[in-house]
C-alpha atoms as a PDB file:
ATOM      1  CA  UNK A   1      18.098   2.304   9.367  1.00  0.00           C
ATOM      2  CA  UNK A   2      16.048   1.823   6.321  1.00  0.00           C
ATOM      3  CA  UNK A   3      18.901   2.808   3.164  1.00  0.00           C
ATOM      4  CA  UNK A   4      16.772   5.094   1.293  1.00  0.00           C
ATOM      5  CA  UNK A   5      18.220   7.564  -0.991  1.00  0.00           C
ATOM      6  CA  UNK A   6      15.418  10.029  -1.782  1.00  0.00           C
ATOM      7  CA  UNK A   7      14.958  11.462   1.335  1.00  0.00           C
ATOM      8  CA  UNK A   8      12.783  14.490   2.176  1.00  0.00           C
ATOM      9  CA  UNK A   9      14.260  17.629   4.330  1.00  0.00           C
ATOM     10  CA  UNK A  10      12.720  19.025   6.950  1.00  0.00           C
ATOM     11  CA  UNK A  11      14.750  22.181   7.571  1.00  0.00           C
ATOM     12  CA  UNK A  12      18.552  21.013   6.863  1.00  0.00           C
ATOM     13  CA  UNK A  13      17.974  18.041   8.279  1.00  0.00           C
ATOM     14  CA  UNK A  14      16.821  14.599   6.548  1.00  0.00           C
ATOM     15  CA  UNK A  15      14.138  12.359   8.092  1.00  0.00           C
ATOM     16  CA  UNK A  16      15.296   9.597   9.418  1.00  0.00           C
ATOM     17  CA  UNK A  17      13.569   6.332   9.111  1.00  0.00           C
ATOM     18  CA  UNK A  18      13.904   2.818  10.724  1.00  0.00           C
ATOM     19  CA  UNK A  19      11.958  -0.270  10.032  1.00  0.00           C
ATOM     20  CA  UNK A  20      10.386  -1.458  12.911  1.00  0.00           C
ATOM     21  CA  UNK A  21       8.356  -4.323  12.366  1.00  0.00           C
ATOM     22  CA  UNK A  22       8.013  -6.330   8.776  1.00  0.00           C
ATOM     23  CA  UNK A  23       4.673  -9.018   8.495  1.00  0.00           C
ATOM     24  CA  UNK A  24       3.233 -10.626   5.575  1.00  0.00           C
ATOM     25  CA  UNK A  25       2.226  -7.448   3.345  1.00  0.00           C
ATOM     26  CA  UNK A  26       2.787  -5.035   6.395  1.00  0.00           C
ATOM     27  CA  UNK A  27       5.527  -2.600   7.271  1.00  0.00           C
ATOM     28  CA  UNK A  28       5.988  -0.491   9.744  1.00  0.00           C
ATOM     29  CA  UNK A  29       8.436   2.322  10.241  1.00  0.00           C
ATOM     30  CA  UNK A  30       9.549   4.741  12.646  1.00  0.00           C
ATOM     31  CA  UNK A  31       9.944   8.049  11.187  1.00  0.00           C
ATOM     32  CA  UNK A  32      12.266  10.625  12.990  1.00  0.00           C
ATOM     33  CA  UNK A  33      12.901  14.345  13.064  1.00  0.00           C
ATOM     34  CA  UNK A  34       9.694  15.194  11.432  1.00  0.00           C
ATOM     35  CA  UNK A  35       5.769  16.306  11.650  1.00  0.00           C
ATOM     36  CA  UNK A  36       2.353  15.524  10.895  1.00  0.00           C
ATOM     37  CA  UNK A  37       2.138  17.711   7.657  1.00  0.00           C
ATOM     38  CA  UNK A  38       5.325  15.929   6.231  1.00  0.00           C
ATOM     39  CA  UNK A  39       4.103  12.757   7.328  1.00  0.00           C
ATOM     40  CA  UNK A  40       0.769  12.675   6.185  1.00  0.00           C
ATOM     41  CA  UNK A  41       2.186  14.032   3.016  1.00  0.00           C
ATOM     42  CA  UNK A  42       4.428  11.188   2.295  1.00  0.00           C
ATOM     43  CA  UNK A  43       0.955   9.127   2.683  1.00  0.00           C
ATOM     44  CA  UNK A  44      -1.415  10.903   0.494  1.00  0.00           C
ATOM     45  CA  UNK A  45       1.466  10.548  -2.187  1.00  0.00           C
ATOM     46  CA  UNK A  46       1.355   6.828  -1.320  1.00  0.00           C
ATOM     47  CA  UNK A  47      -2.590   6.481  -1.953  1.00  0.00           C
ATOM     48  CA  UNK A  48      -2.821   9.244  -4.812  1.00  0.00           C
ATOM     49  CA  UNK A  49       0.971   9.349  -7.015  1.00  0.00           C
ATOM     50  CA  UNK A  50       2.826   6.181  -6.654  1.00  0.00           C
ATOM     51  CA  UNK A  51       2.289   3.961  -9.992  1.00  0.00           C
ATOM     52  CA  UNK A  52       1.125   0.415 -10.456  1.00  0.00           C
ATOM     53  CA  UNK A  53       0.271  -1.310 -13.436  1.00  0.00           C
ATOM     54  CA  UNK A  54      -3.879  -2.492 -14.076  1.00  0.00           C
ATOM     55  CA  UNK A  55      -6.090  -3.413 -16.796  1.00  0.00           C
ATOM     56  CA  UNK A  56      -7.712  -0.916 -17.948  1.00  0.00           C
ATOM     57  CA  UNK A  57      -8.898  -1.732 -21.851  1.00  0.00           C
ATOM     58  CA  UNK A  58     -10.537  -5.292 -22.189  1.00  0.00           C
ATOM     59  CA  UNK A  59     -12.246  -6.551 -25.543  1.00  0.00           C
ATOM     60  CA  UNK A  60     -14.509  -9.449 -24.886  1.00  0.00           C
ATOM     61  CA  UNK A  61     -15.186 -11.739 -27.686  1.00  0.00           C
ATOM     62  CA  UNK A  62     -17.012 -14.363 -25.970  1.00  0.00           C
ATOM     63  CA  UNK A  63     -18.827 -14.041 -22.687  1.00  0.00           C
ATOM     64  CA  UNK A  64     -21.261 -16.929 -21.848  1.00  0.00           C
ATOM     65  CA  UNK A  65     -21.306 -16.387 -18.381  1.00  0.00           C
ATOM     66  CA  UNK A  66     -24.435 -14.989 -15.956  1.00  0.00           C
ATOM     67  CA  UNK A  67     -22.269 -11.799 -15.386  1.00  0.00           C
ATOM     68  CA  UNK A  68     -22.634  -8.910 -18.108  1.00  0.00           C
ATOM     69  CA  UNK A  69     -19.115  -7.637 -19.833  1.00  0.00           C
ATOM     70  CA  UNK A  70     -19.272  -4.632 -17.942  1.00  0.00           C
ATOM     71  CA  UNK A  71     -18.887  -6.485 -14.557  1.00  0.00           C
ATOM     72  CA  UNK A  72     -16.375  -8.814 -16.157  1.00  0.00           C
ATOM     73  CA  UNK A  73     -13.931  -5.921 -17.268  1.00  0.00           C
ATOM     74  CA  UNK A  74     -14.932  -4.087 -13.283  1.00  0.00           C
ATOM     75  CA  UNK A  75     -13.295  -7.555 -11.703  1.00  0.00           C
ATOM     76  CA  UNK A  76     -10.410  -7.785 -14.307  1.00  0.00           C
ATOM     77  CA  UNK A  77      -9.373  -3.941 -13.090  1.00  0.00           C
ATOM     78  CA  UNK A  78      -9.531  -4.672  -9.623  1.00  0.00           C
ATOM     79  CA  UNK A  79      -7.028  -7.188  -9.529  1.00  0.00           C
ATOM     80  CA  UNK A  80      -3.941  -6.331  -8.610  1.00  0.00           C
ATOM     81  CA  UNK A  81      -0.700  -6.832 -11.075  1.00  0.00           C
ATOM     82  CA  UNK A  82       2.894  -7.414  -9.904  1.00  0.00           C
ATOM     83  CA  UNK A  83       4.516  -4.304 -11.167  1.00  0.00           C
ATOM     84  CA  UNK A  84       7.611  -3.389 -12.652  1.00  0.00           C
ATOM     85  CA  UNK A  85       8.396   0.271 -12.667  1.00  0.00           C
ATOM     86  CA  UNK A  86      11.684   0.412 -14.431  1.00  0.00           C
ATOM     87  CA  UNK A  87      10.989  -1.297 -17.509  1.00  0.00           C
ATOM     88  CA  UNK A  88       6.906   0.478 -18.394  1.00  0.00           C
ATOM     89  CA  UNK A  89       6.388   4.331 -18.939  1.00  0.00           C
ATOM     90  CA  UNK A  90       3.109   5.733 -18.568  1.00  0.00           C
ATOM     91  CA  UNK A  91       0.798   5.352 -21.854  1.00  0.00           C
ATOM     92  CA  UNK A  92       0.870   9.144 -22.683  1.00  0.00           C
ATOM     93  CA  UNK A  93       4.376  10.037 -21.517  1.00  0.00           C
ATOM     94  CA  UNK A  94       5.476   7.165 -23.882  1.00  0.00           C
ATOM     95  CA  UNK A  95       7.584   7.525 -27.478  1.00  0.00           C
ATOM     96  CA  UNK A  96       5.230   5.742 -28.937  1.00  0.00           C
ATOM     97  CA  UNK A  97       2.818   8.841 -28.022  1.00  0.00           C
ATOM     98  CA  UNK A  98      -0.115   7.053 -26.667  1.00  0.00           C
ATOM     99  CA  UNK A  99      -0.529   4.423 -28.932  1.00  0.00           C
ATOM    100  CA  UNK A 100       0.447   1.295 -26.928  1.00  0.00           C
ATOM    101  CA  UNK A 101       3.439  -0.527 -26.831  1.00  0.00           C
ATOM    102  CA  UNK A 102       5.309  -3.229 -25.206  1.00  0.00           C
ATOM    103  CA  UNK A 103       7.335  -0.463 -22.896  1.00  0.00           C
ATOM    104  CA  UNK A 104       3.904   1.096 -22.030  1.00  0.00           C
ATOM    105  CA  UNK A 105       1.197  -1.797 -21.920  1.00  0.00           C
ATOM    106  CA  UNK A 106       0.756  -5.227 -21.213  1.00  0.00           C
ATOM    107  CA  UNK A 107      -1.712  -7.361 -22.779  1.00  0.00           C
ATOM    108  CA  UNK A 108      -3.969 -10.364 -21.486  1.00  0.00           C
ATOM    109  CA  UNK A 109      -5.575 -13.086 -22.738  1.00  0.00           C
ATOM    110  CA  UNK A 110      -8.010 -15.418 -21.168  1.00  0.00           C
ATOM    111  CA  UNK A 111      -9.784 -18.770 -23.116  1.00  0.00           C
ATOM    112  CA  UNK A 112     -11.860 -20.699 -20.552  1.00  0.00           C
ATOM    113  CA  UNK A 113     -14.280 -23.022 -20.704  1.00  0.00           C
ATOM    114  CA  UNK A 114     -16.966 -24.570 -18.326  1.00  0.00           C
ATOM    115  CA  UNK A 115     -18.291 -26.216 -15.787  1.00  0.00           C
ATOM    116  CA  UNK A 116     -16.388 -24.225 -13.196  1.00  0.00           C
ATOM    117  CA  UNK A 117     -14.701 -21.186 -12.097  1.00  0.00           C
ATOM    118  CA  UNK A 118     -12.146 -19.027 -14.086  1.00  0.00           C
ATOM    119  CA  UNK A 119      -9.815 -17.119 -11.762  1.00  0.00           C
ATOM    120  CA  UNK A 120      -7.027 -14.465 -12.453  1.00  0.00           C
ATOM    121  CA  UNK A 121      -4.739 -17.370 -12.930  1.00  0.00           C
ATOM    122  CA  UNK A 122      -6.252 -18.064 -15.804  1.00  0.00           C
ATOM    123  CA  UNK A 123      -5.230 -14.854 -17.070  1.00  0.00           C
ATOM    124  CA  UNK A 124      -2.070 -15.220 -19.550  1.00  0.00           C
ATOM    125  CA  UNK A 125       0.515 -12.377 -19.997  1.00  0.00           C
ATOM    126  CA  UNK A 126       2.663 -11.032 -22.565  1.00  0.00           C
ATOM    127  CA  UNK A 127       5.091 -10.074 -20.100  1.00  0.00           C
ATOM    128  CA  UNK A 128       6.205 -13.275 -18.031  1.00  0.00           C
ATOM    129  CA  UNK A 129       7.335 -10.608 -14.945  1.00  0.00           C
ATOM    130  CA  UNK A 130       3.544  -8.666 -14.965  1.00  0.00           C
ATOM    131  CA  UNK A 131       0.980 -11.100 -13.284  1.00  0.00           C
ATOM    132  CA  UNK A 132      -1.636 -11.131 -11.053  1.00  0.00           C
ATOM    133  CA  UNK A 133      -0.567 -10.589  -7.305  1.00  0.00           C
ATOM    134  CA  UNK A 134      -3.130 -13.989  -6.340  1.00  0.00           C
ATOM    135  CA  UNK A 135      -3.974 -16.649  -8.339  1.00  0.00           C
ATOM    136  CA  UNK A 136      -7.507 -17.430  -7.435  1.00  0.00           C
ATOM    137  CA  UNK A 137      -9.325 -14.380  -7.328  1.00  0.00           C
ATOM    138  CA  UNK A 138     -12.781 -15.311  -9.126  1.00  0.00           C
ATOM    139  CA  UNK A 139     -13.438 -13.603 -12.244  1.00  0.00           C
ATOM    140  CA  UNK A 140     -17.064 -15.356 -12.906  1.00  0.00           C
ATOM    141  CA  UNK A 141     -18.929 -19.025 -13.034  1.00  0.00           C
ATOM    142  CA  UNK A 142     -19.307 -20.721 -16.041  1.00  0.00           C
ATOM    143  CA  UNK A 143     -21.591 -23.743 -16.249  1.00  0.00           C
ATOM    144  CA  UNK A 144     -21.460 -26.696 -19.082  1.00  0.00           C
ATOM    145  CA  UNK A 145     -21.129 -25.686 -22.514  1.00  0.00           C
ATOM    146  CA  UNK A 146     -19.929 -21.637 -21.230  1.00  0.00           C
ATOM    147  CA  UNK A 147     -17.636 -19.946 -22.788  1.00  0.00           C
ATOM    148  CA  UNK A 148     -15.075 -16.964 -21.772  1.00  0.00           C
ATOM    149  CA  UNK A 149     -12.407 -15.470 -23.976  1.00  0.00           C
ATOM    150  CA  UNK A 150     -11.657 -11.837 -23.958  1.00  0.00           C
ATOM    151  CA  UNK A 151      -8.550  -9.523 -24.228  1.00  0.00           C
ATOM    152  CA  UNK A 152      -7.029  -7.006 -21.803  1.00  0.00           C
ATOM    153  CA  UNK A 153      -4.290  -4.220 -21.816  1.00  0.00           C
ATOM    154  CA  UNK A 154      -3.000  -3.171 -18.287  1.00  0.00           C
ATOM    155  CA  UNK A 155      -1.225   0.025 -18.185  1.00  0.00           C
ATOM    156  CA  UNK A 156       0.559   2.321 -15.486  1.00  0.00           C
ATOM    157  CA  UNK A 157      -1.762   4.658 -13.663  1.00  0.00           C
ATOM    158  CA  UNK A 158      -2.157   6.231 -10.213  1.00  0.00           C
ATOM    159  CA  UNK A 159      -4.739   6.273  -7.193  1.00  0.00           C
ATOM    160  CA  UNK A 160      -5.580   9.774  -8.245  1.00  0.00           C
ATOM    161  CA  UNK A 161      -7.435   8.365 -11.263  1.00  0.00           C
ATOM    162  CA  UNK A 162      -8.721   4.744  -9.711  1.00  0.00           C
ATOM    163  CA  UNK A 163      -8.206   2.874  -6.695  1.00  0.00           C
ATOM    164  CA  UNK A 164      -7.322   0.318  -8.675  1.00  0.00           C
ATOM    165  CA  UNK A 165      -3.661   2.048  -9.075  1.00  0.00           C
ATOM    166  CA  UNK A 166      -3.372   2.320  -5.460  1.00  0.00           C
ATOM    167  CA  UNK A 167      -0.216   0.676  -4.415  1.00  0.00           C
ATOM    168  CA  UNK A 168      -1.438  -0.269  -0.809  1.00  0.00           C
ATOM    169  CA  UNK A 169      -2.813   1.091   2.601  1.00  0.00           C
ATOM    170  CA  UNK A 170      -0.722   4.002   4.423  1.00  0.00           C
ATOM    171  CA  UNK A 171      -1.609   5.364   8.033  1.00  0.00           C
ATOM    172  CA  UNK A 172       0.697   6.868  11.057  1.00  0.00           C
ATOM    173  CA  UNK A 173       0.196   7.665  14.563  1.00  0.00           C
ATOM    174  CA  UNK A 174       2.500   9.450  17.272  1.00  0.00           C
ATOM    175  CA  UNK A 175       5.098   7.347  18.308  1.00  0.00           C
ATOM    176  CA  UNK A 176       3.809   6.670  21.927  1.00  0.00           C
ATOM    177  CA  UNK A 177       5.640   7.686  25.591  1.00  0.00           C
ATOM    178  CA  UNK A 178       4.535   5.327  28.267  1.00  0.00           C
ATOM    179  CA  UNK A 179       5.406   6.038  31.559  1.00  0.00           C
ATOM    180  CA  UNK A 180       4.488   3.781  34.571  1.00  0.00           C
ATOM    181  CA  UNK A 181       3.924   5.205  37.679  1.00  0.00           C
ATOM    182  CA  UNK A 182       2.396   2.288  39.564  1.00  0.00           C
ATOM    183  CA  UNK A 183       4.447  -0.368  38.813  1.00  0.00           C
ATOM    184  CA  UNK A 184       3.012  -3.122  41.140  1.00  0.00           C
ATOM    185  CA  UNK A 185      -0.732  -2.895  39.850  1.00  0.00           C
ATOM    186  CA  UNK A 186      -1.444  -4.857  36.905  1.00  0.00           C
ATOM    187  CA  UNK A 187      -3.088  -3.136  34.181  1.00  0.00           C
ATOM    188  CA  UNK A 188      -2.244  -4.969  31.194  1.00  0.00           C
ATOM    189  CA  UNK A 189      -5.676  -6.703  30.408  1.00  0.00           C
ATOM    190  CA  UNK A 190      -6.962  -3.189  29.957  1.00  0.00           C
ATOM    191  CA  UNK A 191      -4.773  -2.539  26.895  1.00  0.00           C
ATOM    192  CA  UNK A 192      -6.421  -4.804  23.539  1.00  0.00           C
ATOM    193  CA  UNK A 193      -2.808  -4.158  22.215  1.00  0.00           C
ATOM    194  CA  UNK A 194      -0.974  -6.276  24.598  1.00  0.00           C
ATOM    195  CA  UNK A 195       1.749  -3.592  25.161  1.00  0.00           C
ATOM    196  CA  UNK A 196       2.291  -4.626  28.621  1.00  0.00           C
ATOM    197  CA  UNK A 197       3.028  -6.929  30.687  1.00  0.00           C
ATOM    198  CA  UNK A 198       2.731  -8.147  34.192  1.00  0.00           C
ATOM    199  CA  UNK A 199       5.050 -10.169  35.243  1.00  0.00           C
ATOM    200  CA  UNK A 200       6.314 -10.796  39.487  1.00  0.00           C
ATOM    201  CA  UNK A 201       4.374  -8.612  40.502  1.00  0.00           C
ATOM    202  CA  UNK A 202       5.493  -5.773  38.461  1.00  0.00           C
ATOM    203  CA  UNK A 203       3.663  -4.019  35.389  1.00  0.00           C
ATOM    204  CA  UNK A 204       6.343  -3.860  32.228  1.00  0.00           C
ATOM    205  CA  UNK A 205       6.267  -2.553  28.321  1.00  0.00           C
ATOM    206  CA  UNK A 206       6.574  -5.324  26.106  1.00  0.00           C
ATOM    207  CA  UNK A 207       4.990  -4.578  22.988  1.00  0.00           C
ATOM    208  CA  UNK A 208       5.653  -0.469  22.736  1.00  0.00           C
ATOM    209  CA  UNK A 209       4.883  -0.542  19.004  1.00  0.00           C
ATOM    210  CA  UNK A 210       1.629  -2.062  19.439  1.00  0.00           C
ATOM    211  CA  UNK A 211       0.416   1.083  21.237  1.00  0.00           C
ATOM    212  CA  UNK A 212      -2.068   3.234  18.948  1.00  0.00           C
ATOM    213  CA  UNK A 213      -2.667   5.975  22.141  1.00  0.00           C
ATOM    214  CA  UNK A 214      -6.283   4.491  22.695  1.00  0.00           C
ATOM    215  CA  UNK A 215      -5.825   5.479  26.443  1.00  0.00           C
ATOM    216  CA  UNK A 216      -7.727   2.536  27.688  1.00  0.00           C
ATOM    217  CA  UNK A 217      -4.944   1.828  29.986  1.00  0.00           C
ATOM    218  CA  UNK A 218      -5.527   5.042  31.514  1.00  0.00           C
ATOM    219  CA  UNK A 219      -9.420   5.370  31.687  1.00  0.00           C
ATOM    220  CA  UNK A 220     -10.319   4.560  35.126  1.00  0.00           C
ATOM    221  CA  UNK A 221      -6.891   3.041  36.077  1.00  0.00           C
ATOM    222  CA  UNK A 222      -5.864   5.566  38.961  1.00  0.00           C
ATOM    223  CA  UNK A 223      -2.880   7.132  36.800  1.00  0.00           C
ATOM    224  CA  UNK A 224      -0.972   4.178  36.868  1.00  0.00           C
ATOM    225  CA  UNK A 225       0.529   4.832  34.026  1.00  0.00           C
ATOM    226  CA  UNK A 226       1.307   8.248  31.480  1.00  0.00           C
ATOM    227  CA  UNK A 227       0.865   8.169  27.764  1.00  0.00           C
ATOM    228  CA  UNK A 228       1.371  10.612  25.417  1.00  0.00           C
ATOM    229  CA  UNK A 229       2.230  10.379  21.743  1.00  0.00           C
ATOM    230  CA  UNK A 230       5.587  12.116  20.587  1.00  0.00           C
ATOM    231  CA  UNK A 231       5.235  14.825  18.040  1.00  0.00           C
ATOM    232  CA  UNK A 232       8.378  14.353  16.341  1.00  0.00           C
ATOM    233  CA  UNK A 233       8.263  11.082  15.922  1.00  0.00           C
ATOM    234  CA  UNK A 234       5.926   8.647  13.863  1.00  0.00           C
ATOM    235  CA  UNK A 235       4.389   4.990  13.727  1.00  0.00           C
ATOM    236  CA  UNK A 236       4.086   4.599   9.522  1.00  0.00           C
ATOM    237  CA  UNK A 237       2.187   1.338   8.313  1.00  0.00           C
ATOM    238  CA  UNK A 238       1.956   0.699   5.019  1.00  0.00           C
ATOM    239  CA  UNK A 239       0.144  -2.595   3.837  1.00  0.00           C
ATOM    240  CA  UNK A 240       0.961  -3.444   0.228  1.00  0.00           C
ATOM    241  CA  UNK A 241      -1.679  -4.934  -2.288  1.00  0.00           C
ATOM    242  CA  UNK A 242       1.334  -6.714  -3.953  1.00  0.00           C
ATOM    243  CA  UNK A 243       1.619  -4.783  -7.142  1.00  0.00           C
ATOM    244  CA  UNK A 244       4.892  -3.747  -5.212  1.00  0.00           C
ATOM    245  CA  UNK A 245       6.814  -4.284  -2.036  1.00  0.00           C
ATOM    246  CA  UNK A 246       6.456  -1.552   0.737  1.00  0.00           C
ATOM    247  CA  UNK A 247      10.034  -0.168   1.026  1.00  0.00           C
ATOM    248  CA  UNK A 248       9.842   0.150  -2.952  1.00  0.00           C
ATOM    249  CA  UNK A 249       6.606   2.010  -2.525  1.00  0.00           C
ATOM    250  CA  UNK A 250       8.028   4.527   0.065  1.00  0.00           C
ATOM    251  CA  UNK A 251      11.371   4.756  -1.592  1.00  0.00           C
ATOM    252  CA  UNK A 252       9.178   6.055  -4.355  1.00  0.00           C
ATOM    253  CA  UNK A 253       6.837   8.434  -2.884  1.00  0.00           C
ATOM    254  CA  UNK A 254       9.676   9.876  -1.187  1.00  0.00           C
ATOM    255  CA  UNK A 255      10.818  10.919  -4.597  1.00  0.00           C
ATOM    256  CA  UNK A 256       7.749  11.928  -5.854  1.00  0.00           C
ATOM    257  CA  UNK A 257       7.488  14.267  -3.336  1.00  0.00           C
ATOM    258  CA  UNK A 258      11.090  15.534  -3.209  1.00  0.00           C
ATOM    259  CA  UNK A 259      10.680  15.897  -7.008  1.00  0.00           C
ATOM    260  CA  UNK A 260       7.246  17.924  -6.277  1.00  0.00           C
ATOM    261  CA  UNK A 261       9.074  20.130  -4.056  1.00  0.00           C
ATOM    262  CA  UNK A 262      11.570  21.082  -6.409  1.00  0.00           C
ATOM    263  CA  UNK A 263       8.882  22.317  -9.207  1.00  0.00           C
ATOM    264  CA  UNK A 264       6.813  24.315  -6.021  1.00  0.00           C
ATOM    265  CA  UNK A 265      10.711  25.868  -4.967  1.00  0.00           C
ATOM    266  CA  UNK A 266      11.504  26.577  -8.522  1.00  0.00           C
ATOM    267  CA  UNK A 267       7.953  27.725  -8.994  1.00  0.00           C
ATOM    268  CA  UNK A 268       7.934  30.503  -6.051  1.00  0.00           C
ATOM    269  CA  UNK A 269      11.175  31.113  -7.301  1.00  0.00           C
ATOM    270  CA  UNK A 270       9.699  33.023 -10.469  1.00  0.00           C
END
């Protein structure tokens, strides 16, 4: 079971949740003991309070390229920073009170010259730790004789303001219940999943996880087999951008929302 010590309660109980499946940027859990308005809140707090760092101020001093500044300082936000939560504060929560420092921004500087292509590579950081995610994400073109040099100042931020905070992609389903009632008829080129499996002469599970309750293994299949999804329990993918690693962005949802539940408790409380 996933060690994860802000958990939210559902009743008395805690939620209990097991990693299922990790690939590349994608994680998938199995949440337990819970429901779809505690579950889909965990994800909105994913896409809308979890922080990551971005650019957000960029002073060009020097832009030869075809692409006007505007665009240029659009591409630089979009890409996505490695991210260090524990060592940057938010830009107006700061003690520096808003006016930029190293423990609430990091700044960027970029010389390049052309013929070719400058990518987010090229991108240099005051911070060693805070870098782009990918190296060659193209920023613009720049033919003979072009020049590029500008400076940027990433800071923390949240998908609530721009998508360009969001941590990742979060979705759930049911966990699904698969019964087979025909074992001996082979159904398992119906399912674009490949949850089952046919195999002498008998119909088997083999990928359960897979299943996302499309019920195309039960359209037109004589009731060979049952699904259902389980109400209780949940199928939660999250698909990081990179800025951070999934079970750090659910480890901190989970206390953004335990710590929003507090202030709505204490609040009914007066």
């Amino acid at each position: 079971m996933m060690d994860v010590d802000q958990k939210v309660r559902r009743g008395g109980d805690k939620l209990k949740i097991t990693i299922l499946n990790k690939e590349h940027d994608e994680t998938k859990y199995l949440i337990e003991d819970a429901n779809p308005y505690i579950v889909n809140a965990i994800r909105r707090t994913i896409l809308r309070d979890v922080p990551t760092l971005a650019i957000e101020d960029v002073i060009i001093s020097k832009n030869d390229s075809a692409l006007f500044d505007e665009i240029i300082a659009h591409r630089l936000g979009l890409i996505p920073l490695k991210t260090d939560l524990k060592s940057y504060n938010f830009r107006n929560s700061c003690k520096c009170g808003g006016k930029g420092c190293a423990r609430c921004e990091v700044k960027f500087t970029l010389k390049a010259k052309g013929p070719g292509y400058v990518y987010s590579k090229d991108l240099i950081s005051s911070d060693p730790q805070i870098k782009p995610v990918f190296d060659n994400i193209p920023i613009t073109y720049l033919d003979e004789g072009q020049e590029l040099e500008l400076e940027a100042k990433a800071i923390l931020g949240t998908g609530k303001e721009h998508a360009k905070w969001a941590p990742g992609l979060s979705f759930y389903s049911y966990f699904p219940k698969i019964k087979i009632l025909k074992p001996n008829m082979d159904i398992s080129k119906s399912c674009p999943k490949n949850v089952f499996s046919f195999e002498n002469g008998k119909l088997k599970i083999k990928n359960l996880h897979n299943c996302d309750l499309c019920l195309n293994c039960i359209s037109n299949n004589n009731n060979v087999v049952s699904v259902e999804g389980d109400p209780t329990k949940f199928i939660f993918t999250i698909e990081s951008w990179g800025q951070l690693d999934n079970d750090t962005i659910l480890k901190e949802a989970l206390k953004i929302l335990k710590d929003k539940l507090k202030e709505l408790k204490k609040g009914l409380g007066k």
